[in-house]
Protein backbone atom coordinates (compact mmCIF):
# COMPACT_ATOMS: atom_id res chain seq x y z
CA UNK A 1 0.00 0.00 0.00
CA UNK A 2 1.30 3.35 -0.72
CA UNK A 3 -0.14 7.02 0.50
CA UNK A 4 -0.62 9.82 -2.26
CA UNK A 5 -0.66 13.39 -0.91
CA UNK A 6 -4.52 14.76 -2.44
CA UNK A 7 -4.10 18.52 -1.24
CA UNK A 8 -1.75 21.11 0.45
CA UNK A 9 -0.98 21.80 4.02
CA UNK A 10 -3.99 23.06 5.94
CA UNK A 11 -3.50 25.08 9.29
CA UNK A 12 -5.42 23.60 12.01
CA UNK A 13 -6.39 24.80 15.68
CA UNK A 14 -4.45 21.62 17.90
CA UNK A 15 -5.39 18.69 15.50
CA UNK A 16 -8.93 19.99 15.06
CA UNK A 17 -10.35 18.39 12.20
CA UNK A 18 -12.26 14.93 11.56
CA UNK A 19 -14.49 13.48 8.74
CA UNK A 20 -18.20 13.23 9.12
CA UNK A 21 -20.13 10.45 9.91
CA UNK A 22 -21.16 9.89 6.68
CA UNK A 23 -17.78 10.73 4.97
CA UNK A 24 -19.16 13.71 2.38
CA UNK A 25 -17.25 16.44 4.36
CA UNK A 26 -14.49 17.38 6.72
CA UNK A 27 -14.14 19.88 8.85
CA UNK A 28 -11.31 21.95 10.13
CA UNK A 29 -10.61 24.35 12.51
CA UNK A 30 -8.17 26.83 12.55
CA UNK A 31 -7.81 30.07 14.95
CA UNK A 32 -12.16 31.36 14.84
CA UNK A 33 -12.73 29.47 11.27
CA UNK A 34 -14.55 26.66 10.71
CA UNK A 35 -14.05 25.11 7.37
CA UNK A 36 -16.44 22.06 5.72
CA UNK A 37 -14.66 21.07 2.89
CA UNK A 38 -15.70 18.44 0.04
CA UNK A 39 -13.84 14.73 0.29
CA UNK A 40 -14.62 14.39 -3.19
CA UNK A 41 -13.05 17.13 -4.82
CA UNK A 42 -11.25 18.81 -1.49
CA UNK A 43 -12.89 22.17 -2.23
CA UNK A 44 -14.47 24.41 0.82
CA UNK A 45 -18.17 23.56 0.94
CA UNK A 46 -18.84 26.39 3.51
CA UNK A 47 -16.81 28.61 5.50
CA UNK A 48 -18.02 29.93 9.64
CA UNK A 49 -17.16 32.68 12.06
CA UNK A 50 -16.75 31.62 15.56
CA UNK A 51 -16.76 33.64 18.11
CA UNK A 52 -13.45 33.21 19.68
CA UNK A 53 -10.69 30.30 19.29
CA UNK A 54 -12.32 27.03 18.52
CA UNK A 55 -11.01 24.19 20.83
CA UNK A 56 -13.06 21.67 19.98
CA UNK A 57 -15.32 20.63 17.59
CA UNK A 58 -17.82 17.36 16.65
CA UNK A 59 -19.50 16.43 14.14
CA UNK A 60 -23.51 15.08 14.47
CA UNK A 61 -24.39 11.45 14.14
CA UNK A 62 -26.55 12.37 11.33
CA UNK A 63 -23.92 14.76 9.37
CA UNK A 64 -26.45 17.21 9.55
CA UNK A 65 -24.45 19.68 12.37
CA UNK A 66 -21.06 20.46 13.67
CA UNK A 67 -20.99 21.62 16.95
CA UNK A 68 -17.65 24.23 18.07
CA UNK A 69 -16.39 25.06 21.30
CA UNK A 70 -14.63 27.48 23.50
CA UNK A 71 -14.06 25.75 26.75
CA UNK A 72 -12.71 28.45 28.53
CA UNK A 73 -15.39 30.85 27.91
CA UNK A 74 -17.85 27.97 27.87
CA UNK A 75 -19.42 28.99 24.36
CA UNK A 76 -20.85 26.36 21.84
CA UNK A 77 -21.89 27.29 18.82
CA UNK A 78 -23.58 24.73 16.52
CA UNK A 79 -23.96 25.05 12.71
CA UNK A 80 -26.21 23.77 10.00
CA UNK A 81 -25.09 21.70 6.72
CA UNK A 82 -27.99 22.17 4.81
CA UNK A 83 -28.92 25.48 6.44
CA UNK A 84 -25.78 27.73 6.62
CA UNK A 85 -27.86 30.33 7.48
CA UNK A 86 -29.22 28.95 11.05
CA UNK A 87 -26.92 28.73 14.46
CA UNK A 88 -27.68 27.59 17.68
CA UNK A 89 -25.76 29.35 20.79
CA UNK A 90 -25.73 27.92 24.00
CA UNK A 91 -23.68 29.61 27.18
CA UNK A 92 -23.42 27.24 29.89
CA UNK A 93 -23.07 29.82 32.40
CA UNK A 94 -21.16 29.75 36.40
CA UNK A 95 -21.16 25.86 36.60
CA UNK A 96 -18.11 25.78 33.85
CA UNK A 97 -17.66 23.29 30.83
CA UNK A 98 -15.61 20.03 31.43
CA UNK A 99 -16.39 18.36 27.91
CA UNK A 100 -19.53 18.50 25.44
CA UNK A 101 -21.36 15.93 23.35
CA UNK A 102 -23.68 15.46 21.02
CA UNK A 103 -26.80 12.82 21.73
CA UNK A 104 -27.03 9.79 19.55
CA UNK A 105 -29.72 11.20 17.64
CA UNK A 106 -28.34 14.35 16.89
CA UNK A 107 -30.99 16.17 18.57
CA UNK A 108 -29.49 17.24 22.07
CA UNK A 109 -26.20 18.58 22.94
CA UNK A 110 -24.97 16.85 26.27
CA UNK A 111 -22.51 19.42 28.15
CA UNK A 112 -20.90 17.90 31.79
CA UNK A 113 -19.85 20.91 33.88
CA UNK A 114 -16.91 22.15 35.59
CA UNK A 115 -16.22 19.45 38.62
CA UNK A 116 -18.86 17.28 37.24
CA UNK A 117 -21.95 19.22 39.08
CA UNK A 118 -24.26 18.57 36.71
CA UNK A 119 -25.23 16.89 33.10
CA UNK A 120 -27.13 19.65 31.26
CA UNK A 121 -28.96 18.42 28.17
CA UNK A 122 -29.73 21.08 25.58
CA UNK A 123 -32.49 20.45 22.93
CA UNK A 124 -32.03 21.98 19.70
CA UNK A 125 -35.94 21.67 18.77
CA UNK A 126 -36.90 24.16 21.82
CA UNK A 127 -34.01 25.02 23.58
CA UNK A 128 -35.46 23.39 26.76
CA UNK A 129 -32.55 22.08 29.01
CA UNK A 130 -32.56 18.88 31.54
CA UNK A 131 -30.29 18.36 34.03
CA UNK A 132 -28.51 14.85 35.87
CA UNK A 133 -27.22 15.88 39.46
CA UNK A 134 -24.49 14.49 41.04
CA UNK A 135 -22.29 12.91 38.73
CA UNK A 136 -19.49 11.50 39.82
CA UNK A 137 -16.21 13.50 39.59
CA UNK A 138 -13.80 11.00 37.74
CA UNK A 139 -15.83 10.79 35.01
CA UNK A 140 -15.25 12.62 32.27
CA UNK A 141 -17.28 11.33 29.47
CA UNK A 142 -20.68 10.25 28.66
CA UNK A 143 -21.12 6.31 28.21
CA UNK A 144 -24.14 5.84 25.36
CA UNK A 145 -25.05 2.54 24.47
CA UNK A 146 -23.66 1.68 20.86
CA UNK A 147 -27.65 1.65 19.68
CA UNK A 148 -28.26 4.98 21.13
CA UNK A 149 -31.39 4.08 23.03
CA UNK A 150 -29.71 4.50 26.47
CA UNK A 151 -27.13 6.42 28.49
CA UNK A 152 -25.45 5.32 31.74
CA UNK A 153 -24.18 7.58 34.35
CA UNK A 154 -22.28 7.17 37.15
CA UNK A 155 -23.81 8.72 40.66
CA UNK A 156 -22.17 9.73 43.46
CA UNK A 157 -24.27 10.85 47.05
CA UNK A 158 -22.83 10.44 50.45
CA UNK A 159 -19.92 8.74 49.47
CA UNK A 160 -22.06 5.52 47.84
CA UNK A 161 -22.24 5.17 44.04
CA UNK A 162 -24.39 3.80 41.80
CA UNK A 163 -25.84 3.75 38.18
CA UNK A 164 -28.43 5.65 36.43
CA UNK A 165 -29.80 4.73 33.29
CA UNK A 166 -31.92 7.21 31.28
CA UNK A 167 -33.55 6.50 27.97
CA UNK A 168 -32.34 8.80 25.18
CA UNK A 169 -35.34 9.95 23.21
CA UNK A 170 -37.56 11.11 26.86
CA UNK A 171 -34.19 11.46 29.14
CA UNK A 172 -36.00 9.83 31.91
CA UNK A 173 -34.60 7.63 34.47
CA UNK A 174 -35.23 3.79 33.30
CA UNK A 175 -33.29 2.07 35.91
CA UNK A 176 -31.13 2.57 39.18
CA UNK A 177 -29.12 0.37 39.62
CA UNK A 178 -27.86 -0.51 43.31
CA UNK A 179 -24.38 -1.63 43.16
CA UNK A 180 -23.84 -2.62 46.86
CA UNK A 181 -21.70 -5.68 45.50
CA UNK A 182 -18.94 -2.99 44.54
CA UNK A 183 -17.41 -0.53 47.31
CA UNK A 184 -16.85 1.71 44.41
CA UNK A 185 -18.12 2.43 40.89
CA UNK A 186 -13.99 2.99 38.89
CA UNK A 187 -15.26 2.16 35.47
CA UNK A 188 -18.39 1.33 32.85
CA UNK A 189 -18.71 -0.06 29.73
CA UNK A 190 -21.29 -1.21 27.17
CA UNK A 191 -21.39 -4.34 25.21
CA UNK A 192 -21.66 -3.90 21.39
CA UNK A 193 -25.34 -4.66 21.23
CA UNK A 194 -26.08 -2.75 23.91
CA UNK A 195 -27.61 -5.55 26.03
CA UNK A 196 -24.36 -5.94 28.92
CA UNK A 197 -23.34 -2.92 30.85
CA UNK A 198 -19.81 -3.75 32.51
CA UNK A 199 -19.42 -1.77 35.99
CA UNK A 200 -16.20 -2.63 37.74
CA UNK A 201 -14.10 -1.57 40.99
CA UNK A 202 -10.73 -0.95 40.18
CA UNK A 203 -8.39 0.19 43.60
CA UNK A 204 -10.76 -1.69 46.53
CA UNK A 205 -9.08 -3.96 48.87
CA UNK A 206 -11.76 -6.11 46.54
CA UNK A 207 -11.44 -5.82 43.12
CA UNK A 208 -14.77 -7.07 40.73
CA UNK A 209 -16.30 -6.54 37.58
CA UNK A 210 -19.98 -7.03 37.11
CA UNK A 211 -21.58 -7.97 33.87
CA UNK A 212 -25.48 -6.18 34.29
CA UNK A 213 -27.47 -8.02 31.64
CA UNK A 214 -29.76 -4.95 30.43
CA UNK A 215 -32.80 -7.03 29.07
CA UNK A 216 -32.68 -9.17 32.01
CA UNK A 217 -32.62 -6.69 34.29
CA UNK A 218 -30.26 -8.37 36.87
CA UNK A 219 -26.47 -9.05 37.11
CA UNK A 220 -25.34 -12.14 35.31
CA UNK A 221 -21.60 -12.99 36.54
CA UNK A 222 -19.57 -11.59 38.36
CA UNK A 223 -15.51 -11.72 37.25
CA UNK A 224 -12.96 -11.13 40.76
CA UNK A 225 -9.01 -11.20 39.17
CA UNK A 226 -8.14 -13.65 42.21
CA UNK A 227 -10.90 -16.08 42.20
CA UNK A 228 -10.86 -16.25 38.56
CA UNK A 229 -7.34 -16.86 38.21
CA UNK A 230 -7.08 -19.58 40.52
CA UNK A 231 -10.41 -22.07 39.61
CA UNK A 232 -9.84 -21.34 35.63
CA UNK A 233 -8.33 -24.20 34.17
CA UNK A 234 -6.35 -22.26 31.74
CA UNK A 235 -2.76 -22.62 31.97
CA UNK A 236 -0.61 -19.80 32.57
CA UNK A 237 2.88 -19.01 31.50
CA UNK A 238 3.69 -17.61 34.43
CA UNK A 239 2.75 -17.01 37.91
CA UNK A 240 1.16 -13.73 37.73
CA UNK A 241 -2.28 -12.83 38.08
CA UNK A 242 -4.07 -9.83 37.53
CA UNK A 243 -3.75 -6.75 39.82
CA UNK A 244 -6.98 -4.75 40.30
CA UNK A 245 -8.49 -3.54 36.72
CA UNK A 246 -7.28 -0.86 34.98
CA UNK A 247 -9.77 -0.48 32.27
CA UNK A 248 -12.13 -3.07 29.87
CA UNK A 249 -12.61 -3.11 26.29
CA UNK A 250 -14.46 -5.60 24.26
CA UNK A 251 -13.61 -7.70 20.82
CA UNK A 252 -16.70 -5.68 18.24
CA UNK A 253 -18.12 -9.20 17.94
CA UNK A 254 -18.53 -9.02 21.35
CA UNK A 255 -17.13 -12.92 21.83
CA UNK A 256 -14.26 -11.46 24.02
CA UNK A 257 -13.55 -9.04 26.96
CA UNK A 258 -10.26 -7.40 27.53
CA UNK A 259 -9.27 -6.73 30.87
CA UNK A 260 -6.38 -5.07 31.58
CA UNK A 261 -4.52 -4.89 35.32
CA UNK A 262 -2.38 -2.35 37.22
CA UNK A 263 0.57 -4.94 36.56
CA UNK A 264 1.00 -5.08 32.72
CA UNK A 265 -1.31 -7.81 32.29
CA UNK A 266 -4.40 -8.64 29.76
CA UNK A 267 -6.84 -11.30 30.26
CA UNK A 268 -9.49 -12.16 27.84
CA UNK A 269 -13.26 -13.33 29.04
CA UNK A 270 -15.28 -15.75 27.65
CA UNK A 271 -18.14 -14.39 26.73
CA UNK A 272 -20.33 -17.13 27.79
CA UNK A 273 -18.64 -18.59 30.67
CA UNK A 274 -16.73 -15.16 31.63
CA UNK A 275 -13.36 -17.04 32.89
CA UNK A 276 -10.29 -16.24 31.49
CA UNK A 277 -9.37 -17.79 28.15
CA UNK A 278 -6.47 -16.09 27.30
CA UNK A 279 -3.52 -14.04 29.33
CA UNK A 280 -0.99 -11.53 28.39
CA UNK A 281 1.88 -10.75 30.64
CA UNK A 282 4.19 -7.81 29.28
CA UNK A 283 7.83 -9.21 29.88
CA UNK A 284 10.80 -6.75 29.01
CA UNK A 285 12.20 -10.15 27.14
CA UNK A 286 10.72 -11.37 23.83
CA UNK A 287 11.41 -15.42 24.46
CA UNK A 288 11.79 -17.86 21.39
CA UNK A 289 8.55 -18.98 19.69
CA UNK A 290 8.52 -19.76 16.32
CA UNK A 291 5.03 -17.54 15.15
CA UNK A 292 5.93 -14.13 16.99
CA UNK A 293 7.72 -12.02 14.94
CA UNK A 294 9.66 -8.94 15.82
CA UNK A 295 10.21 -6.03 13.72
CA UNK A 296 13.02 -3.20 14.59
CA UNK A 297 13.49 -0.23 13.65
CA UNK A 298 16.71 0.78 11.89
CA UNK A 299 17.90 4.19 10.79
CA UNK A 300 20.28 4.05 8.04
CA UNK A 301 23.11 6.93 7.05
CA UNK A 302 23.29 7.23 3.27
CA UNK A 303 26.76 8.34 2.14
CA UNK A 304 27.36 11.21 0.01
CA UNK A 305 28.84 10.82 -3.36
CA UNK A 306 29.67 14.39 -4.42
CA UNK A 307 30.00 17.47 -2.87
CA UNK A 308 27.06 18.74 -4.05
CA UNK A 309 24.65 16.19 -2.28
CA UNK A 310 23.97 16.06 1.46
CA UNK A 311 24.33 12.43 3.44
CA UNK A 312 20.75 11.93 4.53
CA UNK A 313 18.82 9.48 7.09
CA UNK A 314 16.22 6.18 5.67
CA UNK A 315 14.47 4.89 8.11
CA UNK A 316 13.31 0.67 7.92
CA UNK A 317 11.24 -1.90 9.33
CA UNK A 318 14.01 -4.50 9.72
CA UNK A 319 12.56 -8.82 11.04
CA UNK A 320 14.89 -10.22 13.81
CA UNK A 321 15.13 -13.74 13.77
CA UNK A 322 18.00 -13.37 17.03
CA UNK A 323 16.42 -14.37 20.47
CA UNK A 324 16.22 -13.51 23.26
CA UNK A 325 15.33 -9.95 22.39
CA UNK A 326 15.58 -6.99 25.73
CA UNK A 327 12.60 -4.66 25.47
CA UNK A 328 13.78 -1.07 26.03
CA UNK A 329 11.68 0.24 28.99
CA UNK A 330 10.98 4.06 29.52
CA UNK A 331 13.40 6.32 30.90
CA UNK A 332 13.15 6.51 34.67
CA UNK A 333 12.61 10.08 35.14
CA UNK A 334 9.58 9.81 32.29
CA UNK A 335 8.45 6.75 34.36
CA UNK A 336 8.36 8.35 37.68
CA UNK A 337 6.40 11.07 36.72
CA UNK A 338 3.33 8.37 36.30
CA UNK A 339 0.95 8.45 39.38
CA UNK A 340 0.35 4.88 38.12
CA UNK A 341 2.07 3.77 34.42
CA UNK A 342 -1.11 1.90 31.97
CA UNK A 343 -1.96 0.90 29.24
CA UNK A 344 -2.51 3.88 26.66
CA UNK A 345 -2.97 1.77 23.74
CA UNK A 346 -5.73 -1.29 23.91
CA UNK A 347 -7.59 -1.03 20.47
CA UNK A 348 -9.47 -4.44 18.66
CA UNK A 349 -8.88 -4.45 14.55
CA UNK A 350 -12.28 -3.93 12.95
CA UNK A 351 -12.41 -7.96 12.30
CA UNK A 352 -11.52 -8.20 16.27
CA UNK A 353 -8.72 -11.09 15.22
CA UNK A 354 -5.81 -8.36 16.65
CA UNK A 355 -5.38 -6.55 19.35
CA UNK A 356 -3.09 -2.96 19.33
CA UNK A 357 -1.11 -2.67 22.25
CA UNK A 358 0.84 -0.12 24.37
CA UNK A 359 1.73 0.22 27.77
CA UNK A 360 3.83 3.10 29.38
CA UNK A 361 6.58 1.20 30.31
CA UNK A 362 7.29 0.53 27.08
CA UNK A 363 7.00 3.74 24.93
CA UNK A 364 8.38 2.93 21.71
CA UNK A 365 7.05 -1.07 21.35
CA UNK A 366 3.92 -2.09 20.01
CA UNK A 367 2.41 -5.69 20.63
CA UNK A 368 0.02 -6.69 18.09
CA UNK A 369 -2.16 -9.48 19.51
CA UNK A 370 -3.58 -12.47 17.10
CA UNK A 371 -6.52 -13.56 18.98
CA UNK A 372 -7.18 -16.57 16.84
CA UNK A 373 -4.18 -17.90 16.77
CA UNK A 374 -2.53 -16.68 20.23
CA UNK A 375 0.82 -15.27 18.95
CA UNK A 376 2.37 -12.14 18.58
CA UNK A 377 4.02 -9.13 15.96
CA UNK A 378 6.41 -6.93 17.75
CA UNK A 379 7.42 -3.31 16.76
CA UNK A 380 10.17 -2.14 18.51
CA UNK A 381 10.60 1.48 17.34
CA UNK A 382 12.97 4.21 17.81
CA UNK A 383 10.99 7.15 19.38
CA UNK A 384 7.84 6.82 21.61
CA UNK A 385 4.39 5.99 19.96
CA UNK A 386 1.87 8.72 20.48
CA UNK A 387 -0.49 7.21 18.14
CA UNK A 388 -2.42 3.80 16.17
CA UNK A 389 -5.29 3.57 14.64
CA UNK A 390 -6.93 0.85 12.65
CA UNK A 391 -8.44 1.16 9.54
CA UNK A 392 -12.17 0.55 9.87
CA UNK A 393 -12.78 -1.46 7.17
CA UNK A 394 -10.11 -4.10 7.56
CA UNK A 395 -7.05 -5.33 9.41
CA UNK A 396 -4.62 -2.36 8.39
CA UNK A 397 -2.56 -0.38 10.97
CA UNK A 398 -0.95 3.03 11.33
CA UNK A 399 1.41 4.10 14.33
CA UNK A 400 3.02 7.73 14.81
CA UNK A 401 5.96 8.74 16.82
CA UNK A 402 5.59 12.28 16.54
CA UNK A 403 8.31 12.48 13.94
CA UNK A 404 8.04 12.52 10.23
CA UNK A 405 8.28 8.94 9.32
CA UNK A 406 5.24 7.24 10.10
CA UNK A 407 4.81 2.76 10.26
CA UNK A 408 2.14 0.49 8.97
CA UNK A 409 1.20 -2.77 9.67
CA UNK A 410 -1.03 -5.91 8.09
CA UNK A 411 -0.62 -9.00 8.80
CA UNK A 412 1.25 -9.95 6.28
CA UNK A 413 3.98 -6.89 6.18
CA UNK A 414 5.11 -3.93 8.51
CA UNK A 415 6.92 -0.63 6.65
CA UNK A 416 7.94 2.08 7.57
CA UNK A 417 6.68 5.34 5.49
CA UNK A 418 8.11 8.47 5.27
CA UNK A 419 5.45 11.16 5.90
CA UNK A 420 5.32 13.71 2.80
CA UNK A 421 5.93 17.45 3.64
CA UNK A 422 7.75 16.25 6.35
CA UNK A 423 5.20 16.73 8.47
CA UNK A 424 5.70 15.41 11.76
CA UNK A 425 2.36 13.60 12.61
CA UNK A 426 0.95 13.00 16.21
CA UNK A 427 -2.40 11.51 15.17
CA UNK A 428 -4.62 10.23 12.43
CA UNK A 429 -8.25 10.46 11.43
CA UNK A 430 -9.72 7.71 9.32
CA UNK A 431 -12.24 8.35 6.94
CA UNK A 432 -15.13 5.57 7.35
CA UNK A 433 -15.19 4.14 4.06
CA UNK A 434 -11.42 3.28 5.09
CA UNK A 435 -9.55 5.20 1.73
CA UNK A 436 -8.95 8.58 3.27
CA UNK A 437 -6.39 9.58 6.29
CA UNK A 438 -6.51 12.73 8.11
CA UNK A 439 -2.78 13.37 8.99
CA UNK A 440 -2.68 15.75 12.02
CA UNK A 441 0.39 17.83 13.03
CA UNK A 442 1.04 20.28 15.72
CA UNK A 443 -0.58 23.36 13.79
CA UNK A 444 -0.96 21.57 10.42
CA UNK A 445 -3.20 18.45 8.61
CA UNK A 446 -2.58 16.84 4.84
CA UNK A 447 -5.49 14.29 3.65
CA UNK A 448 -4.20 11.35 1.84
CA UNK A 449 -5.63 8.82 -0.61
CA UNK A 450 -4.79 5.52 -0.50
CA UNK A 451 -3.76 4.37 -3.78
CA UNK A 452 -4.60 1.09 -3.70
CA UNK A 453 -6.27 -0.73 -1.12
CA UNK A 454 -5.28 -4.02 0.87
């Protein structure tokens, strides 16, 4: 696969610019501009006034609206598509703005205030608001079910928490949901089809993770890291078990959980039984096994032949066959800086065969997961990875370093590609059909095409 550069360099507001939902447009966001440009042809569609420096923007569900935002001065301004002319302005007023969202069906505009007082839910039909009290402070985001028909929340009163979970198209309360098994709510999570809700302590001297069945209305298993570990009958490699739970994220098929621990460790649920069924320790030491394969870095000095020319850098993928292999771990000042050093990568292909993955420790490898067939890709890269993100049509992988070379991965290769411009690149936005890339910079973007597809 190869990456053709489709347009200039485009100024952008801190990597403020995405595709829309339904990949016709993207916009972009530069000092108070908003620009919708055309993914066919590239051309500016429309072009908006805000009214002070946009820091963050989101498209609509439906395509139909782009919301932009001045945190600071707690402005949101939302504008039309199909009606340029119409805008919707919303203040949130003393309570602050944490983060804002739009509602599943495009219809509401969810903002979570400063210190987490309050969910205020702004309709765009009447301007009517609704507010959720007492959220709880750590959380910083809004957790809709993937069908849209429901939104959990995490409550906090007199030190006790529990759920709340309010129907989308009324916002009333549909369920409360009494967690008295957990001394603390740490983390939630939907299932894909919306029917689990995963609710899990993560620091209590008793660590669990509850699977809520939502059409059943009652929990269905309950997964503690100890207890698990001991009476599964899988067989470990080693003799660790996991350490609290970090954070959950499941396979898009929904067959598999991923539960990661405070000790560099994965474990993958059944979906049926919910014991472990497959374990991931992260050793500094890539031991011999004939499927994993490792790829390095290397960064090659060309020599200069004349005087005229200038000795210049390459950058490769190169596949070590030499083992054992040492992992280079972080640099100890970097490392002590962490209140607690996770996992910052933990991302399922689209096909949910692989799983991207990067942990702090390790800031410049990459562990690429076959689920099927339990074995492993390693890259082991120069500078740290800020960045991957699959393609969402099919097992195809980009990582950034923050440097102008960027990497790619399939299963069948890994190459390193230089990035054109020489922009250095700290993130990526895929278009959905899969053939576009958003290439962000530090105050700069370049779309590609892919020339050919995988």
């Amino acid at each position: 696969m190869s990456l053709e550069v489709e347009c200039d360099l485009i100024r952008v507001n801190n990597q403020l610019c995405d595709f829309s939902k339904d990949g016709k447009y993207f916009a972009i966001a530069y000092q108070t501009n908003l620009l919708i440009k055309s993914t066919k042809k590239f051309d500016t569609i429309y072009s908006f006034i805000f009214t002070d420096i946009i820091e963050y923007l989101e498209w609509s569900n439906s395509s139909e609206f782009i919301l932009c935002v001045n945190k600071k001065k707690a402005i949101i301004q939302v504008y039309s598509i199909h009606y340029p002319e119409w805008k919707y302005k919303l203040i949130e007023g003393s309570a602050g703005l944490e983060s804002v969202s739009w509602s599943p069906d495009s219809k509401y505009i969810l903002t979570l205030s400063d210190f987490n007082i309050q969910i205020s839910i702004w309709s765009l039909e009447n301007r009517n608001v609704t507010h959720i009290q007492n959220v709880k402070s750590s959380f910083h985001k809004l957790y809709f079910s993937p069908n849209g028909n429901k939104l959990a929340v995490v409550i906090s009163t007199e030190g006790e928490d529990n759920i709340e979970i309010y129907k989308t198209d009324t916002w009333k309360l549909s369920k409360k949901l009494i967690c008295g098994r957990l001394n603390s709510i740490d983390g939630i999570c939907w299932s894909p089809n919306s029917e689990l809700l995963c609710i899990w302590s993560s620091f209590s001297s008793e660590t669990k993770l509850i699977i809520y069945s939502n059409i059943l209305e009652k929990d269905i298993a309950v997964f503690h890291p100890a207890q698990s570990t001991n009476s599964s009958k899988l067989e470990y490699t080693n003799d660790k078990e996991l350490k609290g739970i970090e954070n959950v994220t499941w396979m898009p098929s929904g067959q598999l959980l991923a539960v990661t621990g405070f000790n560099e460790m994965i474990v993958l649920l059944n979906h049926v039984t919910w014991k472990p069924l497959l374990q991931l320790y992260l050793e500094p030491v890539i031991k011999e096994n004939y499927l994993n394969r490792v790829h390095e870095e290397r960064v090659i000095q060309t020599k200069c032949f004349s005087k005229n020319t200038n000795p210049y850098t390459k950058h490769i993928l190169e596949e070590k066959s030499e083992r054992p292999i040492n992992i280079r771990i972080g640099r100890k000042n970097d490392i002590d800086r962490l209140p607690i050093a996770k996992f910052d990568i933990l991302e399922f292909s689209f096909c949910g065969k692989y799983l991207a993955i990067k942990h702090q420790l390790y800031p410049t490898t990459l562990w690429i997961w076959n689920i099927v067939e339990d074995y492993f890709d390693y890259l082991l890269l120069e500078n740290s990875i800020v960045a991957a993100k699959w393609n969402p049509t099919r097992a195809h992988l980009l990582i950034f370093c923050e440097s102008t070379h960027m990497f790619e991965w399939t299963p069948h290769s890994a190459n390193c590609i230089p990035t054109p411009r020489n922009i250095t690149v700290l993130d990526a936005r895929w278009h959905p059909g899969g053939n576009l890339l958003l290439l962000c910079g530090y105050n700069k973007a370049l779309i590609y095409q892919l020339e050919n597809k995988l």
